[in-house]
Every structure is written in structure tokens, then in C-alpha cells.
Protein backbone atom coordinates (compact mmCIF):
# COMPACT_ATOMS: atom_id res chain seq x y z
CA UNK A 1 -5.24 15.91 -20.55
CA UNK A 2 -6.16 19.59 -18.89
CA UNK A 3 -3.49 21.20 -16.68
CA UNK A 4 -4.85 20.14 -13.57
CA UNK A 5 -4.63 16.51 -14.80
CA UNK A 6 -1.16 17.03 -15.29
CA UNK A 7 -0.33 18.92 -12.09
CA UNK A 8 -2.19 16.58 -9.96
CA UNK A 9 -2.79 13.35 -12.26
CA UNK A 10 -3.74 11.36 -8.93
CA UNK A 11 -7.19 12.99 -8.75
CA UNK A 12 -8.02 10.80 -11.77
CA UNK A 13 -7.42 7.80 -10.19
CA UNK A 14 -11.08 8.39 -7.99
CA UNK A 15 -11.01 8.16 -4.42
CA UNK A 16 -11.91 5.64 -1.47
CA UNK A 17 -13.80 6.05 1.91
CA UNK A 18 -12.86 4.09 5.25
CA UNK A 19 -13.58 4.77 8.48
CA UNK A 20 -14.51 8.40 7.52
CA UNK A 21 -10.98 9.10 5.57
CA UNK A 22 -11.51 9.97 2.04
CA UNK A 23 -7.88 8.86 -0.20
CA UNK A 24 -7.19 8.49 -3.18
CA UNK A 25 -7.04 5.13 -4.64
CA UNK A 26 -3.01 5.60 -6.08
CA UNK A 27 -1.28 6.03 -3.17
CA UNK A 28 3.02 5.46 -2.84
CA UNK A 29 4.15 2.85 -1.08
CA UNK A 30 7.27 3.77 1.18
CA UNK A 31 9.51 0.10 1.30
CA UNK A 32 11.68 0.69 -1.47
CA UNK A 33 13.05 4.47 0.00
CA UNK A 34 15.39 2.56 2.33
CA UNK A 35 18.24 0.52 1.83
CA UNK A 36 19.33 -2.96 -0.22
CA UNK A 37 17.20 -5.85 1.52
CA UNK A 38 14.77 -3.71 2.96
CA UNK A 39 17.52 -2.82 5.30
CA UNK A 40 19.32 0.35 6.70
CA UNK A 41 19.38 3.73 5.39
CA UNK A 42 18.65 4.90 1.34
CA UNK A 43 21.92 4.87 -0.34
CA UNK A 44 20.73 8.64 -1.58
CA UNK A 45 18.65 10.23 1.52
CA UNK A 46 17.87 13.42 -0.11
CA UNK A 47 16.50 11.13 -3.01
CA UNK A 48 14.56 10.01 -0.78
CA UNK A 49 13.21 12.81 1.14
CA UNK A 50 12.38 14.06 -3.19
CA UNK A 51 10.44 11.31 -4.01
CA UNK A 52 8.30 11.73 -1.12
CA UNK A 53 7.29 15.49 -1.14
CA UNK A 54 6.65 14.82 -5.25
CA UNK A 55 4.69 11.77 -4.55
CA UNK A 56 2.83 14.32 -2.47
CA UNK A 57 2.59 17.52 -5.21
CA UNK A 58 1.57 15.36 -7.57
CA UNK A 59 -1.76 14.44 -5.78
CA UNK A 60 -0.88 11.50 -3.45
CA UNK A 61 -2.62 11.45 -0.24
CA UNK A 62 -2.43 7.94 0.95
CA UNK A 63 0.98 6.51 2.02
CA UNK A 64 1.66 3.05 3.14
CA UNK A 65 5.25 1.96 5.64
CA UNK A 66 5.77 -0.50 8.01
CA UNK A 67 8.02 -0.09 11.29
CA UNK A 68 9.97 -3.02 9.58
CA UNK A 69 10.90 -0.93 6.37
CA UNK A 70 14.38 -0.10 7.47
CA UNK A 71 13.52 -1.11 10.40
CA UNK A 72 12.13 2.43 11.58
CA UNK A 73 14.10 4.12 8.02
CA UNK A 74 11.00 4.54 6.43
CA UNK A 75 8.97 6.08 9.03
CA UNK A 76 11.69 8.30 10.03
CA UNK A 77 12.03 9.46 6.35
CA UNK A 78 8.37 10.06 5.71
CA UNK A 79 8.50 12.13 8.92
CA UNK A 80 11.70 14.21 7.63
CA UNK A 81 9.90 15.37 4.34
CA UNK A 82 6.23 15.20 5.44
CA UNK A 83 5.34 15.79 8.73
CA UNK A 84 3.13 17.02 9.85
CA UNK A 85 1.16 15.71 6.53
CA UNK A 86 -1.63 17.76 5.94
CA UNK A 87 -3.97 16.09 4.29
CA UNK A 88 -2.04 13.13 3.73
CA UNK A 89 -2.99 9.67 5.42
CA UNK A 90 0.02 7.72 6.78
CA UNK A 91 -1.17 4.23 7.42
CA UNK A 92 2.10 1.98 8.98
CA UNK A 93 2.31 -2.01 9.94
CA UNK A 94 3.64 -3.50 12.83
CA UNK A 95 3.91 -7.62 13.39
CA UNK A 96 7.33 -8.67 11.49
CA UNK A 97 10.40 -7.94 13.02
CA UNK A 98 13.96 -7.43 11.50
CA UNK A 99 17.59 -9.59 11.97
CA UNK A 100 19.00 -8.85 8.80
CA UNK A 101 18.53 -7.83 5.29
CA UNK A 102 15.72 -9.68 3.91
CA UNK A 103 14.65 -11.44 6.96
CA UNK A 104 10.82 -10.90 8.12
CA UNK A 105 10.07 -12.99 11.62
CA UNK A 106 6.55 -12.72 12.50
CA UNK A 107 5.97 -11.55 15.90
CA UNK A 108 2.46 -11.17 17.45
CA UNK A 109 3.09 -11.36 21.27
CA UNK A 110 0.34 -8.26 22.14
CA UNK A 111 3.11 -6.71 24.38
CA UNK A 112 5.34 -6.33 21.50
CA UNK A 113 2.49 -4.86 19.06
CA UNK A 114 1.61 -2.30 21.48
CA UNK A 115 5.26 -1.18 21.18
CA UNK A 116 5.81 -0.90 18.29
CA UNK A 117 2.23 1.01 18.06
CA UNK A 118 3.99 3.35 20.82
CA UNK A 119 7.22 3.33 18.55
CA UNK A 120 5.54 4.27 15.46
CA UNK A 121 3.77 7.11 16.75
CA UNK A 122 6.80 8.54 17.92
CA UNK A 123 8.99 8.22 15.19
CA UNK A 124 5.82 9.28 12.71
CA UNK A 125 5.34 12.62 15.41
CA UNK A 126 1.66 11.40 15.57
CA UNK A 127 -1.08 11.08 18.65
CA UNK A 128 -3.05 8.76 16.18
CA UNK A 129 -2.37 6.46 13.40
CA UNK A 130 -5.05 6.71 11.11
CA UNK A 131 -4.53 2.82 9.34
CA UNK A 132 -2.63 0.67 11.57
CA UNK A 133 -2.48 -2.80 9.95
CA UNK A 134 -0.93 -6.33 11.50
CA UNK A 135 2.11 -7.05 9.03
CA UNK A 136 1.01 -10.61 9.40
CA UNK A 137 -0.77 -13.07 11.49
CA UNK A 138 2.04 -14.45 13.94
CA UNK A 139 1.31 -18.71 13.71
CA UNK A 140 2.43 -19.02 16.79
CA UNK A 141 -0.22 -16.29 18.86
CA UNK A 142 -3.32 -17.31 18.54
CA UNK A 143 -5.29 -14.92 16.56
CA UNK A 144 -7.51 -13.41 18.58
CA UNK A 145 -5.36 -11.87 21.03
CA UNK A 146 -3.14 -10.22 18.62
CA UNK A 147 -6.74 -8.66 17.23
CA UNK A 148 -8.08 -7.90 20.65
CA UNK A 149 -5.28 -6.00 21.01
CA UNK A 150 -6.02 -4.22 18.16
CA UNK A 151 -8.93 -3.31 19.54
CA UNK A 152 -7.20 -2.17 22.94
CA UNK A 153 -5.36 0.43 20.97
CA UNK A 154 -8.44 1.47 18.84
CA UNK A 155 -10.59 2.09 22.32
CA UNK A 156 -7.50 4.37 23.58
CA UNK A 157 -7.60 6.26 20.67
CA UNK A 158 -4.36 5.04 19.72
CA UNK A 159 -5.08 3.62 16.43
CA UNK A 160 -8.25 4.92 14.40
CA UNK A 161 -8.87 2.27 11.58
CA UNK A 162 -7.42 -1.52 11.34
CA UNK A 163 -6.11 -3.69 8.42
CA UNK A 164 -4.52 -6.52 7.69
CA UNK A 165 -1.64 -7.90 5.51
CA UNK A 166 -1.51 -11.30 3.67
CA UNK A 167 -4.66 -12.87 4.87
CA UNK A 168 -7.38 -15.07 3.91
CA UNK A 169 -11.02 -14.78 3.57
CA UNK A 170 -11.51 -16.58 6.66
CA UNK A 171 -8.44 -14.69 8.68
CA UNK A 172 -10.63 -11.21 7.79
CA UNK A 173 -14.36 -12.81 8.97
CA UNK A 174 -12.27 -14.16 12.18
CA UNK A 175 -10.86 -10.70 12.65
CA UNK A 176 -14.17 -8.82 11.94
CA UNK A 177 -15.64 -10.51 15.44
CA UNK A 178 -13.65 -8.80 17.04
CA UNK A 179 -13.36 -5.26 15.44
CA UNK A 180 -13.91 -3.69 11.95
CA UNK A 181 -11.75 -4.25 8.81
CA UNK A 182 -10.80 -1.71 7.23
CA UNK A 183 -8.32 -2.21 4.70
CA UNK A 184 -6.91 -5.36 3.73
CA UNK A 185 -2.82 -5.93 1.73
CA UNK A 186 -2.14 -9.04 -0.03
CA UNK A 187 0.09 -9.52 -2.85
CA UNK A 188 -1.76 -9.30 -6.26
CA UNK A 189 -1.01 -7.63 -9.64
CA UNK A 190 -2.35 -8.49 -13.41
CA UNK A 191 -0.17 -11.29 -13.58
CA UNK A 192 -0.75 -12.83 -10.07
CA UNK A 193 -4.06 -13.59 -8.99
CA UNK A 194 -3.94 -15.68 -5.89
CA UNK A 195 -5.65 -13.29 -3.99
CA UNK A 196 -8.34 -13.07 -6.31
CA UNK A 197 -11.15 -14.15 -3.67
CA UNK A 198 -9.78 -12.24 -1.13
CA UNK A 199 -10.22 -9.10 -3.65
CA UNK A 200 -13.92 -10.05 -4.61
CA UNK A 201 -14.68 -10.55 -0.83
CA UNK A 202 -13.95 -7.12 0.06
CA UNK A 203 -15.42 -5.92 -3.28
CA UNK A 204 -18.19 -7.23 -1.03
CA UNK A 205 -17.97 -6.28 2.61
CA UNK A 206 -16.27 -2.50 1.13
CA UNK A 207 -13.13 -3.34 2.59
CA UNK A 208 -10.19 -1.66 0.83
CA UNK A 209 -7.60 -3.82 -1.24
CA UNK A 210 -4.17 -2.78 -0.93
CA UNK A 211 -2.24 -4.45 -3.65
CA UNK A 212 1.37 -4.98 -2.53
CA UNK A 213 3.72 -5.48 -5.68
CA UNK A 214 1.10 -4.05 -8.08
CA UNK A 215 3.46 -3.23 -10.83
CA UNK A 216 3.59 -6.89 -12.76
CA UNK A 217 6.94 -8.61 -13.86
CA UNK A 218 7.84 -11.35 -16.07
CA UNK A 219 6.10 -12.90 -19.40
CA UNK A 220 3.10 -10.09 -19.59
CA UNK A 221 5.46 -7.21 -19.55
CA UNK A 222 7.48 -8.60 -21.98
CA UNK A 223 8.29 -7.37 -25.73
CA UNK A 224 5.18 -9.12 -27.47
CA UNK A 225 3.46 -9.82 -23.78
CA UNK A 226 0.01 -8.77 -23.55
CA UNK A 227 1.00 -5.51 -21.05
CA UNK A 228 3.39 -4.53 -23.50
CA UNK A 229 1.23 -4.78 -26.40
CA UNK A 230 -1.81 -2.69 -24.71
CA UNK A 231 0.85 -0.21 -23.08
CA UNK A 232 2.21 0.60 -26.86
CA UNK A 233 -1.19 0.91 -28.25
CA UNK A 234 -2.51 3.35 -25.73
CA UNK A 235 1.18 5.27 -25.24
CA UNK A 236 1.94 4.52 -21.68
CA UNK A 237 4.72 1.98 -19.87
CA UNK A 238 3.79 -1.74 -19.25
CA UNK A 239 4.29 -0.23 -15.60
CA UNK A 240 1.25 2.30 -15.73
CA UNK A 241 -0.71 -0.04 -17.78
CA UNK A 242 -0.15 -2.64 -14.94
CA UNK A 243 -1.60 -0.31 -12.22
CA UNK A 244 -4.10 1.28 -14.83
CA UNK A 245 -5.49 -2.54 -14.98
CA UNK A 246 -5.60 -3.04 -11.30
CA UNK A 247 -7.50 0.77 -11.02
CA UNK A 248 -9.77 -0.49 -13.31
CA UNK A 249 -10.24 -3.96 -12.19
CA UNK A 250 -12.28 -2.54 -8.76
CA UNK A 251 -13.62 0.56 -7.03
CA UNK A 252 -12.09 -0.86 -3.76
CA UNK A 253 -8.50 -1.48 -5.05
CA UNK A 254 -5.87 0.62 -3.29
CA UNK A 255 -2.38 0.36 -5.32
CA UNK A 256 0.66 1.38 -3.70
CA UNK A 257 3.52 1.28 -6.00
CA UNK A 258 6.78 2.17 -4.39
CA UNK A 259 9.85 3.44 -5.99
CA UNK A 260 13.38 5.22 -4.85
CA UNK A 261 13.23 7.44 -8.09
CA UNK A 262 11.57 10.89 -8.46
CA UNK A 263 11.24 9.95 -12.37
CA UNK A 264 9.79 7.06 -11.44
CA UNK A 265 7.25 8.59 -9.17
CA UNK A 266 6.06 10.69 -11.42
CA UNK A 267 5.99 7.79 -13.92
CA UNK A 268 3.83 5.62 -11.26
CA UNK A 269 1.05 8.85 -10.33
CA UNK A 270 0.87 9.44 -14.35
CA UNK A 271 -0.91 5.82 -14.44
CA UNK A 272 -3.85 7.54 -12.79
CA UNK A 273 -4.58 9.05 -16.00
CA UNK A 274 -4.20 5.53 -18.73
CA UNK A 275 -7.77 5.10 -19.41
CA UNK A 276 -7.97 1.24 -20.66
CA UNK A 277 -11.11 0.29 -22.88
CA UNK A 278 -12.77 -2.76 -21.57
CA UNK A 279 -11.23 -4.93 -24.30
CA UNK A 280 -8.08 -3.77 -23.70
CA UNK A 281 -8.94 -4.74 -19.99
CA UNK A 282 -10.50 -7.96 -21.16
CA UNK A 283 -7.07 -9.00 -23.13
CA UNK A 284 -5.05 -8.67 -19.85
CA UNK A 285 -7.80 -10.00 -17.37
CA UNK A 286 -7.16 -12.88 -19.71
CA UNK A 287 -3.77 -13.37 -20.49
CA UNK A 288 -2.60 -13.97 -16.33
């Protein structure tokens, strides 16, 4: 590993091109810096305000938050320690409202996105928001007008690129009549694969995959798992062998792992670096 790799180990991730922004593909996801639940402050704010500005030295250019990380904590936070972000991409969510720790009601009314578009540029101190994603399809708006008002924002100059969260193959092709994908964030990691056609469709289209809980839990991670048995042959955590596998796995993925921990930051960027040989690949592609 040369010096640079160490001082910036993100650049070895590669990097990803949407809508004329060029990221890298490790980027930090920004839930976890608020409180228990998803809910009210960090218990350690200057924590907080660390993990982001390292996230940032070591190489990180791509952030993802949501207006209902807190609500508004996150946002505020990234704000606090980065603003105003040079170089750094903040993309942010809108479409689930909060009532309590834990609680996520969708809301898709087209008045209330465009607020919380408004909202989010304020608290971010932005006249654009470069990724603005729907948090997730409300059932109870019909779909096209919660897109079209997508759109609305994106012909103001409000928004530059859209994504979505937690969507199907069919949910993106419905959206994509009425403006361009961009990004796409469903839940997927080595040992949970039920987005796996979702992932190979934008593989397709060139739509980015944002991973939401990339680091994997349970059996694979285990003592004598397959993670944990390719993460002590190659000298790295089960963690950054997790997100090494998902880097690997496609030249559209996007991971975001998120963290309240400046060791743990650093722990997460060092994955860019865990080179995996295709068996070792192979042996966890398998063992979901």
C-alpha cells in the first residue's frame, strides 16, 4: 500500500459518473450520526461533527442523509462540519416522515415533497441538491405525481439528479417516463440478495446502486462463516471484506456504510483497499 493509498484509501475504491458528477463509489452514509432510533440529537455531537470531516480526509466525496435522519439532525450536522463541501456531493431523501423513534410513515402528497425539498436546502445551506431521492413510494399517492413532481423541482433547478429508495424494477421503468434515474437505494449486502434484479437492471440501464445496510450480519460473519474465513485469510475485518465484496460485485454499486465512530470510519474507507481474488469472491457470492 503507497502513502497516498493510505492517506486517501477511497481513491481505490474507483469512481462513478451520473448526471455529470464524478464520486467515488465508497461513500459514508450519515443515519447512524444521530440519536437511538434514528431519533434526536448524537449522544456525542462533536463525535459526530469528527467522523464526518475524517470520512472526508480520508477520500470520501459522496455522502448520503435523509431529512428523516433525526429528523433534520443529520443534515444539520453534515452542514456544521462540511459546508460548504467542496468537492463533496451531498445527496439527501425526502418521502418518510417522523412520530417517534423508529417510526417511518410514508408521505408522498407533492405539496409536502416540495417542502421538505425547500427544507433541505436550507438546513444543507444549498441553492441545489445535487441527488435528491424519494425515501419511498407513498402507496397511497399514486406514483406519478409524486415523480412529476420530481420533475417540477428538477426544471426549477431545484434538484439536479433523481433517485429512488426501495423500489422495484418496474417502480424505476415507471419512474423513467417521466424523468431520468439516476441512482437507485435498496437494501442489499453479501448475505441479502433480494434486490439482486434490481442490481443487475441498473448494471444495465447505468443507474447507480446504493446499497443501504452494506456491511452483512449474522451466520456469514460469524467465527467459521464464509466472511470471516476470507477476511482472516486476506487480513482485513468481516466488515471491509463485506463492502470489499459488494465493490467488487459491480462497477455501478455505490456502498454507503454509516457509522458514529471515527475508528470505525476509518475502518469502513480502509475496505477500499481489500483486493478479493475471484475465488475468494466466488466463495461468498456462494455462501448467501
Amino acid at each position: 500500500m503507497s502513502p497516498t493509498d493510505t492517506d486517501k484509501p477511497i481513491a481505490a475504491s474507483g469512481t462513478f459518473t451520473f448526471g455529470g458528477h464524478t464520486v467515488h463509489r465508497l461513500g459514508y452514509g450519515a443515519m447512524q450520526l444521530t440519536g437511538p432510533g434514528i431519533w434526536g440529537p448524537p449522544r456525542d455531537h462533536d463525535e459526530a461533527i469528527r467522523v464526518l470531516r475524517r470520512a472526508v480526509d480520508l477520500g470520501v466525496d459522496f455522502i448520503d442523509t435523509a431529512d428523516s435522519y433525526g429528523p433534520y439532525v443529520s443534515e444539520e450536522l453534515i452542514r456544521e462540519a462540511l459546508h460548504p463541501y467542496d468537492h463533496v456531493l451531498v445527496a439527501t431523501k425526502a418521502g418518510l416522515t417522523r412520530t417517534g423513534p423508529g417510526v417511518w410513515p410514508p408521505v408522498g402528497r407533492p405539496e409536502y415533497l416540495r417542502q421538505e425539498c425547500e427544507m433541505s436546502l436550507r438546513r444543507l445551506g444549498l441553492e441545489r441538491i445535487d441527488l435528491f431521492q424519494l425515501h419511498r413510494i407513498d402507496p397511497k399517492v399514486p406514483a406519478e405525481e409524486q415523480f412529476g413532481l420530481f420533475k417540477e423541482l428538477q426544471d426549477e433547478g431545484k434538484i439536479d439528479q433523481f433517485g429512488l429508495s426501495e423500489v422495484s424494477v418496474a417502480d424505476i421503468e415507471a419512474a423513467r417516463k417521466v424523468l431520468p434515474v439516476a441512482t437507485v437505494q435498496n437494501l442489499y449486502n453479501v448475505g441479502n440478495r433480494q434486490s439482486e434484479e434490481v442490481l443487475v437492471h441498473c448494471e444495465a440501464e447505468g443507474i447507480g446502486f446504493i446499497p443501504w445496510f452494506p456491511l452483512a450480519s449474522g451466520r456469514l460473519v460469524e467465527p467459521g462463516g464464509a466472511v470471516a474465513e476470507v477476511a482472516e485469510t486476506v487480513g482485513a475485518s468481516a466488515g471491509q471484506v463485506a463492502l470489499a465484496w459488494l465493490l467488487h460485485r459491480s462497477p455501478v454499486m455505490l456502498p454507503i456504510p454509516g457509522t458514529s465512530s471515527v475508528a470505525h470510519v476509518e475502518e469502513n474507507c480502509a475496505a477500499a483497499t481489500v483486493t478479493l481474488s475471484d475465488a475468494q469472491f466466488a466463495t461468498l457470492d456462494a455462501a448467501a
